[in-house]
N, C-alpha and C. Protein backbone atom coordinates (compact mmCIF):
# COMPACT_ATOMS: atom_id res chain seq x y z
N UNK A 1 -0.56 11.01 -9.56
CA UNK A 1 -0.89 12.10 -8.68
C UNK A 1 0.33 12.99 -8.55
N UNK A 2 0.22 14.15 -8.68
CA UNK A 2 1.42 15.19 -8.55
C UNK A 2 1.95 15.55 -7.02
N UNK A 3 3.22 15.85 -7.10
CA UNK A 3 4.03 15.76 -5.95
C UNK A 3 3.55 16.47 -4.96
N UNK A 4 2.62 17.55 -4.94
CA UNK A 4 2.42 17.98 -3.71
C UNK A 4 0.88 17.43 -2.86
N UNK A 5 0.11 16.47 -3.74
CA UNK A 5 -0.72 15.99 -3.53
C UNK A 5 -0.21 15.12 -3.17
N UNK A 6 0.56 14.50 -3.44
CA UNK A 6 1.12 13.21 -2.48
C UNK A 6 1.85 13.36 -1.37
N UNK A 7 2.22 14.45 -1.13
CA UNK A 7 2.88 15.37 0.08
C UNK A 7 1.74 14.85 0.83
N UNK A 8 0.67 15.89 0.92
CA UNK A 8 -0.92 15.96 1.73
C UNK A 8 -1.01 14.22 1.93
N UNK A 9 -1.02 13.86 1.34
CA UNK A 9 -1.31 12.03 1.40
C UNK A 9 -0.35 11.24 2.83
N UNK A 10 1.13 11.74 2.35
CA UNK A 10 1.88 11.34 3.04
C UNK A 10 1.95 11.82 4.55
N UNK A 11 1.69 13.29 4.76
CA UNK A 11 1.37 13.84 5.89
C UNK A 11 -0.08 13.08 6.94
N UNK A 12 -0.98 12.23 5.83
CA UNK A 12 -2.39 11.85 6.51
C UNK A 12 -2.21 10.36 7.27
N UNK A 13 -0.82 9.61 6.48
CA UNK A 13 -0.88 8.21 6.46
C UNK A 13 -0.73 7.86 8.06
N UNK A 14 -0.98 6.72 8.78
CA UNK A 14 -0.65 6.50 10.27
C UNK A 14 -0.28 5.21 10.22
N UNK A 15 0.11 4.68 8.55
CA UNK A 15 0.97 3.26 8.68
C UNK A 15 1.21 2.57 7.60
N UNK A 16 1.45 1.88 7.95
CA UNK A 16 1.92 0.90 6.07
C UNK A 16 1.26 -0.76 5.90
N UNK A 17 0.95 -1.19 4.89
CA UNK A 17 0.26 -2.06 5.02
C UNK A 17 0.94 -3.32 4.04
N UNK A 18 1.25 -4.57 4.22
CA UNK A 18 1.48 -5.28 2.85
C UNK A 18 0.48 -6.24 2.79
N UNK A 19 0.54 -6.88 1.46
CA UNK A 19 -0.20 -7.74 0.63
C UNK A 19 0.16 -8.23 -0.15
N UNK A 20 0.26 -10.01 -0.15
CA UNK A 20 0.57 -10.99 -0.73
C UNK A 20 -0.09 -11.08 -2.15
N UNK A 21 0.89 -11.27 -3.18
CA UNK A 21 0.23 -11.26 -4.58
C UNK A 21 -1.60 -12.36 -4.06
N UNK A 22 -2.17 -12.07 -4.97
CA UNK A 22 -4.02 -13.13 -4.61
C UNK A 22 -4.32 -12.46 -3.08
N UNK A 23 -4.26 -11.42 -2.61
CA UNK A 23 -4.54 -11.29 -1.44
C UNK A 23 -5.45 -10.02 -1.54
N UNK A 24 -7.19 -10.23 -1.46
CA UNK A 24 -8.26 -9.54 -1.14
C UNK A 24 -7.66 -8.23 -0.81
N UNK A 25 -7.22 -6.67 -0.74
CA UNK A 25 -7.56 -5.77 0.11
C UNK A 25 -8.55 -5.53 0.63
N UNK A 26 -10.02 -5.16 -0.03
CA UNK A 26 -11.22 -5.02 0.13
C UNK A 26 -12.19 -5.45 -0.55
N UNK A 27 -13.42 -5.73 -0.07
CA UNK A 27 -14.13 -6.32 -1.20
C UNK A 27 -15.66 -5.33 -1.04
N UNK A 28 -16.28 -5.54 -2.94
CA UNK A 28 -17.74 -4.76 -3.09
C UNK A 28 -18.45 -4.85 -1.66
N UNK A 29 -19.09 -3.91 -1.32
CA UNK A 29 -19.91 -3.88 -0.23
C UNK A 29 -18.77 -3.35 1.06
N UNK A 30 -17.90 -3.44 1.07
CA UNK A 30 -17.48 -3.54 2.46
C UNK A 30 -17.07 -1.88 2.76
N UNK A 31 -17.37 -1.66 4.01
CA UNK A 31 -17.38 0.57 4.17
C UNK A 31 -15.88 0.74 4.08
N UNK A 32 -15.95 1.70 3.45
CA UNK A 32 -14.88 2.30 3.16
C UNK A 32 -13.71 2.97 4.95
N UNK A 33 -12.95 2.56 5.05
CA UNK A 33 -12.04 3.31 5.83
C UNK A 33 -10.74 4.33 5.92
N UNK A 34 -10.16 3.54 4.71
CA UNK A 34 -9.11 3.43 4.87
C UNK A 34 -8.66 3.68 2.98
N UNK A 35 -7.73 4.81 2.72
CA UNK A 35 -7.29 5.45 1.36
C UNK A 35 -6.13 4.20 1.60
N UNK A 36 -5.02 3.68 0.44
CA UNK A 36 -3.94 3.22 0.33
C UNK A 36 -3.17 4.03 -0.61
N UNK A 37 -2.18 4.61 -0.40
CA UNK A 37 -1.35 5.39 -1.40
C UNK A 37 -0.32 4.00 -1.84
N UNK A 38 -0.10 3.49 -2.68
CA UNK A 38 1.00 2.70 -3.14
C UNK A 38 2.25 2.74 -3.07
N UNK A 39 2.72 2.01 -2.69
CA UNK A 39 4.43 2.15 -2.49
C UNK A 39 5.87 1.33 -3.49
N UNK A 40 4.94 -0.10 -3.53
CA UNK A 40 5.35 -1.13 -4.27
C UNK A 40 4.18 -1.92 -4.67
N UNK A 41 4.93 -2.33 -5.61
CA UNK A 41 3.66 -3.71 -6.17
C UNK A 41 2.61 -2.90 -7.37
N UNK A 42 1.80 -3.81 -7.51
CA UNK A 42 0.52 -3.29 -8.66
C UNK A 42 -0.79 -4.33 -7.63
N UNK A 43 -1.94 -3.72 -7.25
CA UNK A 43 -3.12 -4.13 -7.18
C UNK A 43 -4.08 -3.59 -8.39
N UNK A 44 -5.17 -4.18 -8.11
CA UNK A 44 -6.04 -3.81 -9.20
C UNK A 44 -7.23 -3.70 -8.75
N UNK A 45 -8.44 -2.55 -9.15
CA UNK A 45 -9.50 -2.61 -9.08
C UNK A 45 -10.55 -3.95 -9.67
N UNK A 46 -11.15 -4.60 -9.31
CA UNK A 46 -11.80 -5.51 -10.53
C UNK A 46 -13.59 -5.18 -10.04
N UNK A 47 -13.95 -5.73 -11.18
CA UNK A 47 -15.48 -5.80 -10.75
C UNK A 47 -15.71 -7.26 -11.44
N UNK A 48 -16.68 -8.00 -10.86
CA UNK A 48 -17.25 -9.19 -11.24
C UNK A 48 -18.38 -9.12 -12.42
N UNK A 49 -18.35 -9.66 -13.42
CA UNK A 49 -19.68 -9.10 -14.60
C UNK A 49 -20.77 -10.50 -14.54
N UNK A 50 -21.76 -10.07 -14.85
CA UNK A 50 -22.62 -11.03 -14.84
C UNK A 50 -22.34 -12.42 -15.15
N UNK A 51 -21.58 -12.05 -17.01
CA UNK A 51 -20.79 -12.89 -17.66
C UNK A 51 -20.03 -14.12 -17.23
N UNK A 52 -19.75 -13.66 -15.82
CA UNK A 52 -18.28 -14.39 -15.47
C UNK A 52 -17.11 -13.81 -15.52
N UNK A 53 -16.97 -13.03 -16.34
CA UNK A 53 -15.88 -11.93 -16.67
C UNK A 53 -15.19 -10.86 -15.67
N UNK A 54 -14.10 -10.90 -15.77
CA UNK A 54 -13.87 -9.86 -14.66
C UNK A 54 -13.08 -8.20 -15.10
N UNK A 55 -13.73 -7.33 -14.96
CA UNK A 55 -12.98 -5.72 -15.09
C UNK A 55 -12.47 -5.08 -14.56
N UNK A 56 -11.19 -4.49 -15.10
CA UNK A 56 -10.23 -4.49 -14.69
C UNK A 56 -10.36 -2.82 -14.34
N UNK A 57 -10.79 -2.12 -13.39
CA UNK A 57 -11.56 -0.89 -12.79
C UNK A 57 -9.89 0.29 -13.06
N UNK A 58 -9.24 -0.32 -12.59
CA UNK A 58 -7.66 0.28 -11.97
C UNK A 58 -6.54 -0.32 -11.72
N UNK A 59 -5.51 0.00 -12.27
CA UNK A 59 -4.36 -0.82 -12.29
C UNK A 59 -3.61 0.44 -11.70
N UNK A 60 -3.74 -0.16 -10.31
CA UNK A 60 -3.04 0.85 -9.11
C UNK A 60 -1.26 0.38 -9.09
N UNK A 61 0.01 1.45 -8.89
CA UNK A 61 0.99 1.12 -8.92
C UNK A 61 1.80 2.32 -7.87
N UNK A 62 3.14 2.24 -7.80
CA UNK A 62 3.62 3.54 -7.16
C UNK A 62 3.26 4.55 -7.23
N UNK A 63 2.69 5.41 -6.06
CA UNK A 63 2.78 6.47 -6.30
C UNK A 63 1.35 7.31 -6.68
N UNK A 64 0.70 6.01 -6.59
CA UNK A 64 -1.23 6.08 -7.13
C UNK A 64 -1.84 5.82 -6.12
N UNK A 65 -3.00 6.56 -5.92
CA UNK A 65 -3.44 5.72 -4.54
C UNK A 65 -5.24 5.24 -5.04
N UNK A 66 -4.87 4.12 -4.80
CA UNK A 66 -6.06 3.37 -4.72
C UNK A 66 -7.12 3.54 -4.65
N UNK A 67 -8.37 3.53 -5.51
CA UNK A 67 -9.59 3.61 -5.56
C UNK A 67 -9.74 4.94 -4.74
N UNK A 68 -9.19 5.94 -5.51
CA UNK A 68 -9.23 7.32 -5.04
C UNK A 68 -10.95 7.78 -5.08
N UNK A 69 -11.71 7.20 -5.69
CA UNK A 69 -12.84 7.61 -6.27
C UNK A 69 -13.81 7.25 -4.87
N UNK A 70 -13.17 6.43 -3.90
CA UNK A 70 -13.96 6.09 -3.03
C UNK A 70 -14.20 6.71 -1.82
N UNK A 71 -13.14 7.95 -1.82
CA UNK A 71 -13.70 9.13 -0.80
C UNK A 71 -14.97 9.37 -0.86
N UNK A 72 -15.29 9.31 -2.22
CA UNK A 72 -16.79 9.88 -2.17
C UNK A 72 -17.82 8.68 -1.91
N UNK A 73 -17.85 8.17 -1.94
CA UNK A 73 -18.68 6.84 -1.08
C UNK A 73 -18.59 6.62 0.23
N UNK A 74 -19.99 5.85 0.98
CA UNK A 74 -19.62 4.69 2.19
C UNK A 74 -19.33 3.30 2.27
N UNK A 75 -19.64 2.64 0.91
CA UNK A 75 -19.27 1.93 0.55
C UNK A 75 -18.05 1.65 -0.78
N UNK A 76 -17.26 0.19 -0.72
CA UNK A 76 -16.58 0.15 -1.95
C UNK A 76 -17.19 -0.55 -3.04
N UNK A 77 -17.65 -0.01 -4.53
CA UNK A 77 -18.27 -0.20 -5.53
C UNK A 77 -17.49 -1.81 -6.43
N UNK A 78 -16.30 -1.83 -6.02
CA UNK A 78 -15.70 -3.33 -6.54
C UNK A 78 -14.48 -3.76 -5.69
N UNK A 79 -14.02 -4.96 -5.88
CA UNK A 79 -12.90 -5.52 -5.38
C UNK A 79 -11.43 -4.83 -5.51
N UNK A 80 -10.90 -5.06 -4.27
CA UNK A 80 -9.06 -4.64 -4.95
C UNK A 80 -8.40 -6.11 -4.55
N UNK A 81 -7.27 -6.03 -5.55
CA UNK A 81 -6.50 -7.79 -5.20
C UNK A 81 -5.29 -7.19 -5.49
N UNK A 82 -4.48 -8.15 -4.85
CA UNK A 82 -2.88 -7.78 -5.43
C UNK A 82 -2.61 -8.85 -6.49
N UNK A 83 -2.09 -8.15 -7.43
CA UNK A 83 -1.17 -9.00 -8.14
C UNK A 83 0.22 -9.38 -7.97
N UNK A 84 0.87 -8.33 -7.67
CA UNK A 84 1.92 -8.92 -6.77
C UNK A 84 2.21 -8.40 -5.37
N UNK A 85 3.19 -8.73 -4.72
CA UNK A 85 3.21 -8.58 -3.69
C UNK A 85 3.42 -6.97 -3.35
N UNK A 86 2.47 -6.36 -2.89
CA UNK A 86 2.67 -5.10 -2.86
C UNK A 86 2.57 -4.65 -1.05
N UNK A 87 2.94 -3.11 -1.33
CA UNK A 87 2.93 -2.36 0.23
C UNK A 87 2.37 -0.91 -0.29
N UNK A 88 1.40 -0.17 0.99
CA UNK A 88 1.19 0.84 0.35
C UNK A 88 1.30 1.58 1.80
N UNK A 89 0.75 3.10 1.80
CA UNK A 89 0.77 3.67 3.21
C UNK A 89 -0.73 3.97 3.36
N UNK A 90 -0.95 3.31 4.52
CA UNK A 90 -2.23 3.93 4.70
C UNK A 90 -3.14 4.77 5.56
N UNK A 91 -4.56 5.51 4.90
CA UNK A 91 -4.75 6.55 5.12
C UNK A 91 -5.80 6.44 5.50
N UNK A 92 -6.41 7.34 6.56
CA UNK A 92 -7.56 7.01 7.33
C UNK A 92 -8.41 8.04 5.90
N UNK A 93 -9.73 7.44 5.94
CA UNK A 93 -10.24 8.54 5.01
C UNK A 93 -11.08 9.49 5.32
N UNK A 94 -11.38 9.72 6.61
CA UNK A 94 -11.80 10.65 7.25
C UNK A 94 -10.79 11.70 7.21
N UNK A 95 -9.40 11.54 7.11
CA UNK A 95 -9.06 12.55 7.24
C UNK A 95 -8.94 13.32 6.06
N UNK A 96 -9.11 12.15 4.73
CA UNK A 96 -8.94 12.82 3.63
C UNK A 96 -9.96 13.88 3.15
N UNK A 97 -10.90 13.14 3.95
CA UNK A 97 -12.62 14.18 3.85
C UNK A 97 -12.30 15.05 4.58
N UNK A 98 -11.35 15.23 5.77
CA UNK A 98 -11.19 16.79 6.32
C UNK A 98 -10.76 17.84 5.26
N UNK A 99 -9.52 17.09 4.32
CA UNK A 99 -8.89 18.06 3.53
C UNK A 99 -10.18 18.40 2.91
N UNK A 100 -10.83 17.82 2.22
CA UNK A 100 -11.93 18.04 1.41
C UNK A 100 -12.56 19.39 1.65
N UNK A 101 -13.21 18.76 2.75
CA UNK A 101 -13.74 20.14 3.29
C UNK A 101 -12.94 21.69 3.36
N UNK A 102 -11.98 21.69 3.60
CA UNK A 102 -10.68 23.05 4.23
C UNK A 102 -9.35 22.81 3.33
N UNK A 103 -9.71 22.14 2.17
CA UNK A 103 -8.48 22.56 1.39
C UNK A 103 -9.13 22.89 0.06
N UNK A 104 -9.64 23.79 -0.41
CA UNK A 104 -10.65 23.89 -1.96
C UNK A 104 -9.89 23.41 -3.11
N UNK A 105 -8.24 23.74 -3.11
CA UNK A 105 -7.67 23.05 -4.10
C UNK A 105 -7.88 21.60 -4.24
N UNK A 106 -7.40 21.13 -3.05
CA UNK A 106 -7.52 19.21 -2.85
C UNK A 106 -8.86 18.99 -3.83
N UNK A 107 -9.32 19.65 -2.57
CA UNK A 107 -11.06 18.94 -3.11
C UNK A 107 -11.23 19.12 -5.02
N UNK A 108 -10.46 19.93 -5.51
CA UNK A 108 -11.02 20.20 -6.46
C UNK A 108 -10.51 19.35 -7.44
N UNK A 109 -9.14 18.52 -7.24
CA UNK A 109 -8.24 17.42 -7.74
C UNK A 109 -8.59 16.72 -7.41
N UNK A 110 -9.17 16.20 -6.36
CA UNK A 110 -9.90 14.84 -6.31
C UNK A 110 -10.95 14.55 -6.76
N UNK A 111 -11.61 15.22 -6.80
CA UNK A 111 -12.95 15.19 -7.91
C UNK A 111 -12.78 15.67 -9.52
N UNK A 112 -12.10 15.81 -9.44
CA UNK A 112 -11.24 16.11 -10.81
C UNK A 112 -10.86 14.46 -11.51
N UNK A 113 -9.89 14.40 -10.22
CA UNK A 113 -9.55 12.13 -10.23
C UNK A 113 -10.84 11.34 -10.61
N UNK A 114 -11.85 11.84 -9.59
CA UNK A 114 -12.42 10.73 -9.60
C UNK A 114 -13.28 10.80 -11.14
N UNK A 115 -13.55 12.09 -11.26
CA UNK A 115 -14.04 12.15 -12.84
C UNK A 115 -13.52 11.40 -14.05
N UNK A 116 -12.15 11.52 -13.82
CA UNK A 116 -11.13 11.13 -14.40
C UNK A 116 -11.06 9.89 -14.55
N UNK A 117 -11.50 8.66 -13.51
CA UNK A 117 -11.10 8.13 -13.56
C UNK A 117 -12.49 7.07 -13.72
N UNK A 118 -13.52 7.65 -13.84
CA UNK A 118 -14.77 7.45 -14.47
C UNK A 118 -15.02 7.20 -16.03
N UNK A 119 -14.11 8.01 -16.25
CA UNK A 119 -14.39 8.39 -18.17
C UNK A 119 -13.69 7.12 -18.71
N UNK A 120 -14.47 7.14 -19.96
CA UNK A 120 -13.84 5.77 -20.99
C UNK A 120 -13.93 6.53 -21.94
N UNK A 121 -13.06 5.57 -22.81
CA UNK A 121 -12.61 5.88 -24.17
C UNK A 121 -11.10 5.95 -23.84
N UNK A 122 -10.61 6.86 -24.86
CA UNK A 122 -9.01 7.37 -24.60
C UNK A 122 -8.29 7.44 -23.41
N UNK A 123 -7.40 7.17 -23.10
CA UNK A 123 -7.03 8.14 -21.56
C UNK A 123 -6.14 8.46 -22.33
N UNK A 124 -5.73 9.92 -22.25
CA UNK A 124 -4.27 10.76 -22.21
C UNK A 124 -4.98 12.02 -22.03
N UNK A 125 -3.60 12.67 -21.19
CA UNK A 125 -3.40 14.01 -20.33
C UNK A 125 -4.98 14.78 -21.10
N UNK A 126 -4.98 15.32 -22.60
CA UNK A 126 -5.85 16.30 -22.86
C UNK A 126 -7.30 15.43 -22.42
N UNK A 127 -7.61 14.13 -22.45
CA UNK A 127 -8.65 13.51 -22.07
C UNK A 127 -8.99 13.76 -20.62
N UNK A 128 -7.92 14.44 -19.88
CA UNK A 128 -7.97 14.58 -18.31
C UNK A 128 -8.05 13.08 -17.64
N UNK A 129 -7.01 12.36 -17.72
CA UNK A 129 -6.72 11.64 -17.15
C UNK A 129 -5.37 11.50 -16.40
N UNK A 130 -5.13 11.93 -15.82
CA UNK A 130 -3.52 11.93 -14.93
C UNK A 130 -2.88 10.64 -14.77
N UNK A 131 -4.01 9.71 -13.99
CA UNK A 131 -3.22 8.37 -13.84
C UNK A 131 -2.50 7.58 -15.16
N UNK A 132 -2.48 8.32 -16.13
CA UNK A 132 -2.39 7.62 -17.43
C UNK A 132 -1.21 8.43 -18.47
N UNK A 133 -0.94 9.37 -17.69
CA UNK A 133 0.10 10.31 -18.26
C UNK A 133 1.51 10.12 -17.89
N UNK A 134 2.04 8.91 -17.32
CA UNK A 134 3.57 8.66 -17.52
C UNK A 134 3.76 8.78 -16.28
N UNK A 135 5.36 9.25 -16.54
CA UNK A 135 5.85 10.18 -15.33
C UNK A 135 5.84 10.92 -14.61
N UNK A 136 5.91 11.32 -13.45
CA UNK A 136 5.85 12.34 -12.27
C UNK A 136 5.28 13.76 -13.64
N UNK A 137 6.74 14.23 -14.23
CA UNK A 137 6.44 15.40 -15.10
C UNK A 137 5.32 15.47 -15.90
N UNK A 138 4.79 14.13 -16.29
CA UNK A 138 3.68 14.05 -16.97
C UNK A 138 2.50 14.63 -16.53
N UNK A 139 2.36 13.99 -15.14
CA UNK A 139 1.00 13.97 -14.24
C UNK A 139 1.21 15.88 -13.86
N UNK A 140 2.24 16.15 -13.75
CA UNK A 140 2.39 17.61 -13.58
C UNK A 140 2.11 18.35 -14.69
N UNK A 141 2.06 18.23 -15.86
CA UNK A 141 1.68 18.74 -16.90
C UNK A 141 0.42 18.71 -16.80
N UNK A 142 -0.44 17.41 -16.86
CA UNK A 142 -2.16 17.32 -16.92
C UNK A 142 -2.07 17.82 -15.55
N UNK A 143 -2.06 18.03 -14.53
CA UNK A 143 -2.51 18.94 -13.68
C UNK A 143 -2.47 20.59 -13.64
N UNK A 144 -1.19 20.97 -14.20
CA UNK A 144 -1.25 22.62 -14.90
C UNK A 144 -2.16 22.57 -16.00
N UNK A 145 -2.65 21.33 -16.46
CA UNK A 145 -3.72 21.43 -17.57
C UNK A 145 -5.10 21.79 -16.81
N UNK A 146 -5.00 20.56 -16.21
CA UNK A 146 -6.51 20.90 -15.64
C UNK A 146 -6.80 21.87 -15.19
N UNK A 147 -6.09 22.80 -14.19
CA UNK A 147 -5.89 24.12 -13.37
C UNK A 147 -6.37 24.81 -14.42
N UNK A 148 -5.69 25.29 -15.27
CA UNK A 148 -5.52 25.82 -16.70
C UNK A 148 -7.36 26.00 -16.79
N UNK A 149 -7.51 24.88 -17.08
CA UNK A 149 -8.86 24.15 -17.30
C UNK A 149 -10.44 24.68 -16.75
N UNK A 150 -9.90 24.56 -15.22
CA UNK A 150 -10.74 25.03 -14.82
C UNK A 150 -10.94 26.81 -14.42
N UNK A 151 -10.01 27.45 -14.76
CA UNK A 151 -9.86 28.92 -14.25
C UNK A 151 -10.69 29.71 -15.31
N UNK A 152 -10.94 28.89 -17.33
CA UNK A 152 -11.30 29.16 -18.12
C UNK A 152 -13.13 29.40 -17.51
C-alpha cells in the first residue's frame, strides 16, 4: 500500500493489537469490525478446502493491511492466523467505510486492492497487483500505474 494511503490508515487506527505465532485473528463467518494494518510479523489469509487442504488467501506482512478486501463485506470469507508472532494497528472499519464514502480517491484504491487481490494467475505491478510489487517505490509505481490506468 503506498505511503499516503497508509497515512489515512494510520490517522483511523485507535490501537495496536498482538498475536502469538498459531493464534486465530478471525475466523470464516465471524462480522467484520475491525481493518489490521501490520506492523510486525506475517499472518495469513487461509481458507479450508473440501480436500483437507488449506489456501493460502494472503500473506499479510509490514506495512499491508489485512484482508483489505473485507471492507466490502459483513462478514469474513476465510480465516487469518499468525505465523509468527506479529502486531498490527488497528482499525475500526466503519471508519474506513467513512473514507469510502468522502474520499473518491481512497475508495477508488481500495477497490482497485480488492480487485487486485482477487485476480490469479501472475501477480506483478502491470497485472495490477501492488501487494506483490516489492518495495515502498514499487507499490508507488503500480499505483501511478493504476491512476495512469484509470484516467485512460
Amino acid at each position: 500500500m503506498s505511503e499516503p494511503f497508509i497515512d489515512q490508515f494510520l490517522r483511523l487506527a485507535t490501537g495496536e493489537a498482538t498475536f502469538a505465532a498459531g493464534q486465530h485473528i478471525f475466523n470464516q463467518g465471524d462480522a467484520i469490525t475491525w481493518l489490521y494494518l501490520m506492523q510486525a510479523g506475517t499472518i495469513h489469509l487461509v481458507r479450508h478446502q473440501a480436500d483437507g487442504n488449506v489456501a493460502v488467501l494472503q500473506r499479510a506482512s509490514p506495512g499491508m493491511v489485512l484482508a483489505e478486501a473485507s471492507v466490502f463485506s459483513s462478514h469474513y470469507h476465510c480465516d487469518a492466523v499468525a505465523v509468527t508472532n506479529s502486531e498490527a494497528l488497528v482499525i475500526p472499519v466503519n471508519s474506513v467505510r467513512w473514507l469510502l464514502r468522502n474520499e473518491p480517491v481512497f475508495a477508488e484504491y481500495m477497490g482497485f486492492l480488492s480487485i487486485a487481490s482477487a485476480a490469479t494467475g501472475t501477480k506483478t505491478c502491470r497485472d495490477r497487483d501492488p501487494q506483490n510489487c516489492g518495495g515502498s517505490s514499487k507499490r508507488m509505481a503500480c499505483l501511478e500505474w493504476w491512476l495512469d490506468a484509470i484516467k485512460r
